[in-house]
PDB file of N, CA and C in Angstrom:
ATOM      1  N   UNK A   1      -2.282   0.445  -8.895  1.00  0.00           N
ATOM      2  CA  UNK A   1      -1.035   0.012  -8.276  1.00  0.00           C
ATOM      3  C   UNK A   1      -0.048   1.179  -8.259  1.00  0.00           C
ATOM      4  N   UNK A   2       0.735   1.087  -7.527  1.00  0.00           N
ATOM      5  CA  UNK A   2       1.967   2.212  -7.202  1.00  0.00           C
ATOM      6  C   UNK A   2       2.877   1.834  -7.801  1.00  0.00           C
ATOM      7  N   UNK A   3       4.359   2.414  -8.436  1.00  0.00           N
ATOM      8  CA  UNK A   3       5.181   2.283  -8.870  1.00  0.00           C
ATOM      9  C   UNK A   3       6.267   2.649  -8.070  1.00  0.00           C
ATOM     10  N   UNK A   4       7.394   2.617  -8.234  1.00  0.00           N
ATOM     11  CA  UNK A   4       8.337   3.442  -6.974  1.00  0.00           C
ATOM     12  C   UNK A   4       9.766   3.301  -7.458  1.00  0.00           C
ATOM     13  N   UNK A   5      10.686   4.137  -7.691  1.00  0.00           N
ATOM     14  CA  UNK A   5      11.885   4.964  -8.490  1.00  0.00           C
ATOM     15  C   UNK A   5      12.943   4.734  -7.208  1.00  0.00           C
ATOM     16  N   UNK A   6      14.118   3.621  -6.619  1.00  0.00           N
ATOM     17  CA  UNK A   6      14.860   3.165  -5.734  1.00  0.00           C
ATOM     18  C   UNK A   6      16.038   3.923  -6.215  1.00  0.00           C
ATOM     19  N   UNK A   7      16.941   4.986  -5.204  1.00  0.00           N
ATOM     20  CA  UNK A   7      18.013   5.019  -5.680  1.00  0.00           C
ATOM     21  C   UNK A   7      18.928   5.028  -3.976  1.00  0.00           C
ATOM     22  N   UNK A   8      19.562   4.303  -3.885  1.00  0.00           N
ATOM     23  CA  UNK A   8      20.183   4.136  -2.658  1.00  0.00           C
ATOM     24  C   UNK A   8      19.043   3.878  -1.884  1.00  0.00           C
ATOM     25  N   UNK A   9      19.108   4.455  -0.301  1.00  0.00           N
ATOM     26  CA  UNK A   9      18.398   4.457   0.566  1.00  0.00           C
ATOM     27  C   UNK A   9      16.613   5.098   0.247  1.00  0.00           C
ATOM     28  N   UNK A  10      17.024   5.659  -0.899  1.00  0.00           N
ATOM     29  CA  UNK A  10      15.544   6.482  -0.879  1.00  0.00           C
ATOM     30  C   UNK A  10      15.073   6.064  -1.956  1.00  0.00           C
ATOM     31  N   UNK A  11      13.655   6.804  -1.871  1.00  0.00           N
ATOM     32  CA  UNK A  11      12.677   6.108  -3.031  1.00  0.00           C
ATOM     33  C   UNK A  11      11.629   7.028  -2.822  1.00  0.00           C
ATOM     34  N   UNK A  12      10.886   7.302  -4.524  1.00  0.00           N
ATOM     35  CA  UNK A  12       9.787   8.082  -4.716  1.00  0.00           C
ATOM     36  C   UNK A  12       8.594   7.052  -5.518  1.00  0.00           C
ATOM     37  N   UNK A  13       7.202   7.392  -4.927  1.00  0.00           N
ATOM     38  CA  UNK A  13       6.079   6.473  -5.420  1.00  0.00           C
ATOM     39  C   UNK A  13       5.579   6.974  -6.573  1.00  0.00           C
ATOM     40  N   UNK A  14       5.353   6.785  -7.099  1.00  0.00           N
ATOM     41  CA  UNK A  14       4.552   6.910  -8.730  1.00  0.00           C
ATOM     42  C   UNK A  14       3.740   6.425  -9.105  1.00  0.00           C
ATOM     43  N   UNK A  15       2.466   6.954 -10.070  1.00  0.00           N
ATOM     44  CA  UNK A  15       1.997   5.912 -10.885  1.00  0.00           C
ATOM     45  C   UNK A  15       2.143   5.166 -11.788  1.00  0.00           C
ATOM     46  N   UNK A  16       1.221   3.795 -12.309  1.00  0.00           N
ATOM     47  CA  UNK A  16       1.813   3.345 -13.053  1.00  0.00           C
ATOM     48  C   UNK A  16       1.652   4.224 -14.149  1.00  0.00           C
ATOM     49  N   UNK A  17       2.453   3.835 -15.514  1.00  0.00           N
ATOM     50  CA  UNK A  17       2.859   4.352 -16.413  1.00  0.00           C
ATOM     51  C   UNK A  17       2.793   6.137 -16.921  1.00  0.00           C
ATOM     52  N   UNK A  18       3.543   6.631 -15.595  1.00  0.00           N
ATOM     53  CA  UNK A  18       3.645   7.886 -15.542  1.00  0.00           C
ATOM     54  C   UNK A  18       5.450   8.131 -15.620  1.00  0.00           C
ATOM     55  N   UNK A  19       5.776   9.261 -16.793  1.00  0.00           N
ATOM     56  CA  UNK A  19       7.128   9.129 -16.631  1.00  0.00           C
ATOM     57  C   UNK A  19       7.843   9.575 -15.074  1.00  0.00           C
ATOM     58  N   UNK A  20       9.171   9.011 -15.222  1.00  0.00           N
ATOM     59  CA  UNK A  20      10.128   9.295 -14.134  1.00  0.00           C
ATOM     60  C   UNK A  20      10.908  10.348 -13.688  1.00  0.00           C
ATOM     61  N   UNK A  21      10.912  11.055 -14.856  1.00  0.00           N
ATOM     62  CA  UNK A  21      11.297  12.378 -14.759  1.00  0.00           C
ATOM     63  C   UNK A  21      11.327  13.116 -13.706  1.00  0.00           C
ATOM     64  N   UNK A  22      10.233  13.192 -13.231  1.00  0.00           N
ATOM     65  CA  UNK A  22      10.269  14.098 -11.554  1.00  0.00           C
ATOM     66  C   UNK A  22      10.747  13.128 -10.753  1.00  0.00           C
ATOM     67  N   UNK A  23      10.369  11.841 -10.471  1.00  0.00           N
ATOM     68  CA  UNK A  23      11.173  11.529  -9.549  1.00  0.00           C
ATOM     69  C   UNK A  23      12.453  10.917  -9.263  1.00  0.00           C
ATOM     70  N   UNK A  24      12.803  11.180 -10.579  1.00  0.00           N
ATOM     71  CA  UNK A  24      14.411  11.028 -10.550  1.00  0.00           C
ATOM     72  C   UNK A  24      15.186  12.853 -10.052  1.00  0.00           C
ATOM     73  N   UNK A  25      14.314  13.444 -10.544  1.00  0.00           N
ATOM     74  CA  UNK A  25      14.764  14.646 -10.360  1.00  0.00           C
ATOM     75  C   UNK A  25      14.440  15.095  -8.801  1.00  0.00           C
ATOM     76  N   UNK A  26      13.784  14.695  -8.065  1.00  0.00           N
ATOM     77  CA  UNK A  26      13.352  14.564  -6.711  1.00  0.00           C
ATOM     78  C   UNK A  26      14.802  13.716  -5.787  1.00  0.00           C
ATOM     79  N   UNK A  27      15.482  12.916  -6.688  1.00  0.00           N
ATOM     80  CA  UNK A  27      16.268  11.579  -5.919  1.00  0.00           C
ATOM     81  C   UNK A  27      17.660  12.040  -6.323  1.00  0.00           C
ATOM     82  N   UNK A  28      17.810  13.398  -7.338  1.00  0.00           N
ATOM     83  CA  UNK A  28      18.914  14.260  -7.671  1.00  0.00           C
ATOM     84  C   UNK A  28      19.732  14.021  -8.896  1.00  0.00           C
ATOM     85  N   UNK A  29      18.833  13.344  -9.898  1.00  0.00           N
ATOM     86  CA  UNK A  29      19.152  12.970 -11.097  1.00  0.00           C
ATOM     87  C   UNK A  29      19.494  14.440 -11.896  1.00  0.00           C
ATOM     88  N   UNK A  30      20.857  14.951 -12.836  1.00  0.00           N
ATOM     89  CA  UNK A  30      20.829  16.086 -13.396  1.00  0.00           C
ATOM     90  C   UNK A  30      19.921  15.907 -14.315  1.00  0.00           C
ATOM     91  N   UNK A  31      19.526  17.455 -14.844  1.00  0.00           N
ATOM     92  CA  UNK A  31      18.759  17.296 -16.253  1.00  0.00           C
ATOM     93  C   UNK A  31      19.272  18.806 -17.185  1.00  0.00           C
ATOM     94  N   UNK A  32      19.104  18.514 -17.966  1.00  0.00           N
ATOM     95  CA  UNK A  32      19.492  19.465 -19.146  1.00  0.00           C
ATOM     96  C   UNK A  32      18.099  19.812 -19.742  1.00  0.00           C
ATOM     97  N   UNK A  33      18.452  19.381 -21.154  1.00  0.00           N
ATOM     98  CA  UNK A  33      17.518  19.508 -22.410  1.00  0.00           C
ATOM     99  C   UNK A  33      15.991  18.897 -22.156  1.00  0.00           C
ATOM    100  N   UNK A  34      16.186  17.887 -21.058  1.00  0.00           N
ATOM    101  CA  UNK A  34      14.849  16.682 -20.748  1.00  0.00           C
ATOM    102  C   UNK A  34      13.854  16.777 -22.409  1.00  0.00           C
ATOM    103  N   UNK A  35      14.745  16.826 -23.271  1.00  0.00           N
ATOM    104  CA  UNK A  35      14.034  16.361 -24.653  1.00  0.00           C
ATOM    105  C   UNK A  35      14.604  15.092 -24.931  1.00  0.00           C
ATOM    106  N   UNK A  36      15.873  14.463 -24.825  1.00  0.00           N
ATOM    107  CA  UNK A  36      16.268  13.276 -24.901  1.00  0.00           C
ATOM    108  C   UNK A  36      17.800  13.406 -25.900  1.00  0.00           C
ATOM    109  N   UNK A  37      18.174  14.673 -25.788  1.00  0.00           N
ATOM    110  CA  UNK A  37      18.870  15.152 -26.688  1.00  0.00           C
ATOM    111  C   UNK A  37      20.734  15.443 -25.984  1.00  0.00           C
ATOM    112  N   UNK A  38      20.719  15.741 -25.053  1.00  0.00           N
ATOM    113  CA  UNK A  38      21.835  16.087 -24.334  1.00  0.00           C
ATOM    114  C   UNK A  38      22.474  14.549 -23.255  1.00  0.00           C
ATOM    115  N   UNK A  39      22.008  13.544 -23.293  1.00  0.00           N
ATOM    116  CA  UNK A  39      22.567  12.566 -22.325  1.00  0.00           C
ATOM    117  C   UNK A  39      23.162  12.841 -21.133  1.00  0.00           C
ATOM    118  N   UNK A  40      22.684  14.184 -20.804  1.00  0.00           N
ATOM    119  CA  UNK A  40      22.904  14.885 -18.742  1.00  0.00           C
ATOM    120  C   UNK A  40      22.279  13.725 -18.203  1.00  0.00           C
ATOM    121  N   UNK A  41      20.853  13.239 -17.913  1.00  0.00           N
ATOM    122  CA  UNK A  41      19.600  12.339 -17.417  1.00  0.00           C
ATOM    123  C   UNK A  41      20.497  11.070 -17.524  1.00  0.00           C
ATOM    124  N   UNK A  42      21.546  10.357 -17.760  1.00  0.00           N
ATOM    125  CA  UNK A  42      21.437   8.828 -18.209  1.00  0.00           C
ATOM    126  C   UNK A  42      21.800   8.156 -17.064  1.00  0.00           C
ATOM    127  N   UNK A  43      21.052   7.111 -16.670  1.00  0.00           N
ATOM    128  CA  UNK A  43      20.940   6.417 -15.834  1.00  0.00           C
ATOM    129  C   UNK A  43      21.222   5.130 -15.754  1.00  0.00           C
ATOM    130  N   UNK A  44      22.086   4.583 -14.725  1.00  0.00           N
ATOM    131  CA  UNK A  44      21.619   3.178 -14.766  1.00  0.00           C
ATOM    132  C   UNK A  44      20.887   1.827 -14.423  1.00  0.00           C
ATOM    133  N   UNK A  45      20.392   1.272 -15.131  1.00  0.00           N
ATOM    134  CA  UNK A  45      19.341   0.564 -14.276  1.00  0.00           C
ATOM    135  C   UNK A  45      19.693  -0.570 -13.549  1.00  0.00           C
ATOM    136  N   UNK A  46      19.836  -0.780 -11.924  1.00  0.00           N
ATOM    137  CA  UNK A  46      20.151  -1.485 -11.954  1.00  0.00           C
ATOM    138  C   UNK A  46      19.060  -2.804 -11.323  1.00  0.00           C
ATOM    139  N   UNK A  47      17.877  -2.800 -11.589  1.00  0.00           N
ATOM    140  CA  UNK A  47      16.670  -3.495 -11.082  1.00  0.00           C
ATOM    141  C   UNK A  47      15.576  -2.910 -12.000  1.00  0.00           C
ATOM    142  N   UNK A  48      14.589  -4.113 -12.194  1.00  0.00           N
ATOM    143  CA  UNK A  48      13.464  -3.782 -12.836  1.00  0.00           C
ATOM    144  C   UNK A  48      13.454  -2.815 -14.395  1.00  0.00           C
ATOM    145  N   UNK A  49      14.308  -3.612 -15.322  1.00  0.00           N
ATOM    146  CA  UNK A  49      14.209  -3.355 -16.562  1.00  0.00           C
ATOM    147  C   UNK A  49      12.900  -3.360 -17.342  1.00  0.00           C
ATOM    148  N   UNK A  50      12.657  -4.285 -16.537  1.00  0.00           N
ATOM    149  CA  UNK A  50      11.446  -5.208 -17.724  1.00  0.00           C
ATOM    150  C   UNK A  50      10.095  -3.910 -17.152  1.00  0.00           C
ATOM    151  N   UNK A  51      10.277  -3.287 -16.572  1.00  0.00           N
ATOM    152  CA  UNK A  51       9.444  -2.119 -15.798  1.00  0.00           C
ATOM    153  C   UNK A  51       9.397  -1.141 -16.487  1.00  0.00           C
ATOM    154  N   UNK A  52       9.992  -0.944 -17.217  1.00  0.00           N
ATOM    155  CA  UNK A  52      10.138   0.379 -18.292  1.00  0.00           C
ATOM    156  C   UNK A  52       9.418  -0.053 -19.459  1.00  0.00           C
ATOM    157  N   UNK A  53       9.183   1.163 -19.799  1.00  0.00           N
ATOM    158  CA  UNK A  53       8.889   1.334 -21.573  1.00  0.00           C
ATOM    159  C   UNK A  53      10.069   0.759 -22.419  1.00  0.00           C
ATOM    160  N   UNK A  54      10.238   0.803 -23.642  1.00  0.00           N
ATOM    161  CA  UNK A  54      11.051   0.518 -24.961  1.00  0.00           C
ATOM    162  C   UNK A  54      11.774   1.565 -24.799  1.00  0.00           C
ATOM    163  N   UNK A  55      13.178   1.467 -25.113  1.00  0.00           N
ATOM    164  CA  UNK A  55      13.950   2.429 -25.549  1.00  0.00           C
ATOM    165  C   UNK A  55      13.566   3.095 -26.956  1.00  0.00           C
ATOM    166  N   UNK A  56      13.339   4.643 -26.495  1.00  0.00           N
ATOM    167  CA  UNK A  56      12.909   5.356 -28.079  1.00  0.00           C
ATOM    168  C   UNK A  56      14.139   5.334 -28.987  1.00  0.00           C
ATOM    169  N   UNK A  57      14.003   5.951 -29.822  1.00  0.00           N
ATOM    170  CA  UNK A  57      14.799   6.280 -31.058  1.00  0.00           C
ATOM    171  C   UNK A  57      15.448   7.269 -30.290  1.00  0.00           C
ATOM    172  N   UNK A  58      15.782   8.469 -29.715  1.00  0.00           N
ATOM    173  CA  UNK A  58      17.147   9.000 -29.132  1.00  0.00           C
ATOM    174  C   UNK A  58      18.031   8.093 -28.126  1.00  0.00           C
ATOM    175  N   UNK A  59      17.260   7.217 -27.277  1.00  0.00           N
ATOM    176  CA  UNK A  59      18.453   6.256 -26.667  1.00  0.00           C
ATOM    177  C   UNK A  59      18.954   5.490 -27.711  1.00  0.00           C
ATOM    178  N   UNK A  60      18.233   5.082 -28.546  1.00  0.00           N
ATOM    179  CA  UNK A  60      19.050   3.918 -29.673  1.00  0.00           C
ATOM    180  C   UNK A  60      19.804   5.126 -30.407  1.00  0.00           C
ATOM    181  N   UNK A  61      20.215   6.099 -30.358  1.00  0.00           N
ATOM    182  CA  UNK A  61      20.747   6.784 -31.246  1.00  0.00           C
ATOM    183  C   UNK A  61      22.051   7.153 -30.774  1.00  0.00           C
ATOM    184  N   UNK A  62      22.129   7.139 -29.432  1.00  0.00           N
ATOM    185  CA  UNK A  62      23.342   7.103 -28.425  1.00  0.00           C
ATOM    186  C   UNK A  62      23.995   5.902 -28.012  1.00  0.00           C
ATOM    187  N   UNK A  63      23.440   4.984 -28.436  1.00  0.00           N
ATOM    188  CA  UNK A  63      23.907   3.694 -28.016  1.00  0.00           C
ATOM    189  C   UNK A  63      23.312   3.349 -27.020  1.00  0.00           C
ATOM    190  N   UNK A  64      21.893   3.229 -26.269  1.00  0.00           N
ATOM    191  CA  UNK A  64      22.101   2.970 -24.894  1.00  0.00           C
ATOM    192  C   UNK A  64      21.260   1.924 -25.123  1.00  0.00           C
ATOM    193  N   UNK A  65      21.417   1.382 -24.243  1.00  0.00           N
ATOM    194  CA  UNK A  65      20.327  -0.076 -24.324  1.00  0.00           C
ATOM    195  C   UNK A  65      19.426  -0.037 -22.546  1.00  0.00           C
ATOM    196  N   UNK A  66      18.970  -1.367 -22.543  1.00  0.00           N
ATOM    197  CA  UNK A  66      17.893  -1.551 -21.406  1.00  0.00           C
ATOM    198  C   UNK A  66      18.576  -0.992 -20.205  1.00  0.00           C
ATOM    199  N   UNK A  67      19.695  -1.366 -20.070  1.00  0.00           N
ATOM    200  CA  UNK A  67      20.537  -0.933 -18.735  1.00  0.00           C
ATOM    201  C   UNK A  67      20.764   0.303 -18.568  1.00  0.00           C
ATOM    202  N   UNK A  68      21.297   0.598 -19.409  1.00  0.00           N
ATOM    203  CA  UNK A  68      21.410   2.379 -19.107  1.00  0.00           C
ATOM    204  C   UNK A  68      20.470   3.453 -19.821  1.00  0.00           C
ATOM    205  N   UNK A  69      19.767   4.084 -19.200  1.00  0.00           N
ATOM    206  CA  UNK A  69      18.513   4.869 -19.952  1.00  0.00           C
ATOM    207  C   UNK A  69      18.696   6.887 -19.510  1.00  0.00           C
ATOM    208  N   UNK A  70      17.981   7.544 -20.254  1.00  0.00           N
ATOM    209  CA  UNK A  70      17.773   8.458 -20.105  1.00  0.00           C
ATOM    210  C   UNK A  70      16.165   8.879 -19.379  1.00  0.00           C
ATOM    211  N   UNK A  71      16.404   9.819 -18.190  1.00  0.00           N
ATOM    212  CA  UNK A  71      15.486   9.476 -16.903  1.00  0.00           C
ATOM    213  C   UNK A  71      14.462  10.402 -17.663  1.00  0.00           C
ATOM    214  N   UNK A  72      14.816  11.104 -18.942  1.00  0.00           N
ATOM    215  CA  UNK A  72      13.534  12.275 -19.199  1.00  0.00           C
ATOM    216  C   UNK A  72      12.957  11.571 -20.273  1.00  0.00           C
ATOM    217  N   UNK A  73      13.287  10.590 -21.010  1.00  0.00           N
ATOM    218  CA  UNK A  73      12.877   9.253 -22.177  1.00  0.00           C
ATOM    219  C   UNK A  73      11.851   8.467 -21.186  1.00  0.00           C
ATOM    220  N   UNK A  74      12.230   7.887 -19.866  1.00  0.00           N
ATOM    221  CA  UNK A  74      11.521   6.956 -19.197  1.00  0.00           C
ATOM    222  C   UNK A  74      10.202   6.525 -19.072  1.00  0.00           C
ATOM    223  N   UNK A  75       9.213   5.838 -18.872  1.00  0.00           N
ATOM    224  CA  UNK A  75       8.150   5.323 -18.087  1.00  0.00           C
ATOM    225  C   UNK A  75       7.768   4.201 -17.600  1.00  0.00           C
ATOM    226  N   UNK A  76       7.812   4.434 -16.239  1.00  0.00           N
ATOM    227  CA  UNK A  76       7.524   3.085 -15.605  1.00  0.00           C
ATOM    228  C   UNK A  76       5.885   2.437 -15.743  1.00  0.00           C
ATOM    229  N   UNK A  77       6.140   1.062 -16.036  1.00  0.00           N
ATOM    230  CA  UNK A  77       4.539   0.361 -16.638  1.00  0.00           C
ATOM    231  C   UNK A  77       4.292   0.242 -14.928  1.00  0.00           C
ATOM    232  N   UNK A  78       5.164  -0.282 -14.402  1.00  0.00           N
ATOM    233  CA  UNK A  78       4.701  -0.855 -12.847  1.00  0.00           C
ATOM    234  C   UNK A  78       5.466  -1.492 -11.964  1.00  0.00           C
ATOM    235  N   UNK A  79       5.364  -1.888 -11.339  1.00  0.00           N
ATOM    236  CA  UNK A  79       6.701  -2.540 -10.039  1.00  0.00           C
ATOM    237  C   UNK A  79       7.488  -1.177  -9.652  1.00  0.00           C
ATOM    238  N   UNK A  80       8.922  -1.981  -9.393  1.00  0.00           N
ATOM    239  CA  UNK A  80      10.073  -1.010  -8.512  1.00  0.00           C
ATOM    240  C   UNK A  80      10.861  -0.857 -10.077  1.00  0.00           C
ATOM    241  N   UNK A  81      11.774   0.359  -9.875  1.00  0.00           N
ATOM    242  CA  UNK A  81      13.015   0.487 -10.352  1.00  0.00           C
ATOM    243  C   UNK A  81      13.947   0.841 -10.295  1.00  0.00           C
ATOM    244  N   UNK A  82      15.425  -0.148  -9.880  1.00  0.00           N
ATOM    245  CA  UNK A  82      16.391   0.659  -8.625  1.00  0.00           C
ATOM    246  C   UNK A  82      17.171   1.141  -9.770  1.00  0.00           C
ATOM    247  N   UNK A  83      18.145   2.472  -9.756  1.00  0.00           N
ATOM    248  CA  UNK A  83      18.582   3.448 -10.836  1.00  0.00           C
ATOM    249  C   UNK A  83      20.336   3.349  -9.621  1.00  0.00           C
ATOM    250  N   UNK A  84      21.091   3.902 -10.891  1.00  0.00           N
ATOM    251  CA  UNK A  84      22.053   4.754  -9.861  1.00  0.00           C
ATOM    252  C   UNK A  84      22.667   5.590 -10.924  1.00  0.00           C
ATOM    253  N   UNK A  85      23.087   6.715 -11.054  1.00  0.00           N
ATOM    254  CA  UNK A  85      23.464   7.502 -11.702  1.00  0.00           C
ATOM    255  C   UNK A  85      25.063   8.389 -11.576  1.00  0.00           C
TER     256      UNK A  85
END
């Protein structure tokens, strides 16, 4: 199955449970550190939560929860996931 990263009008396909990283960075997401360390990447989700992985231990360490994520932390299991940043 395909996966696919929605931000406005555009959208990049993916596999499943391959991180998002590039194609947020394809859709013009900034990135810094992409270790999970600098919160440049944080995103918000606004569709298809339940599509992601668990928030690791650096989003819980910033406070972020399901809604707002860091795009270099990410992986999509499957479906859509609309972002806006």
């Amino acid at each position: 199955m395909c996966a696919e990263i929605i931000y406005g009008k555009k959208s990049v396909k993916l596999k499943d449970g391959e991180q998002i990283k590039e194609a947020c960075r394809k859709l013009g997401v900034p990135f810094s550190c992409e270790q999970g360390y600098c919160g440049i990447c944080a995103i918000d989700i606004l569709e298809g939560e339940d599509n992601l992985n668990e928030l690791d231990e650096n989003e819980k360490s910033m406070g972020l929860d399901r809604k707002r994520r860091l795009a270099c932390e990410c992986k999509i299991k499957s479906g859509k996931v609309k972002i806006n940043y």
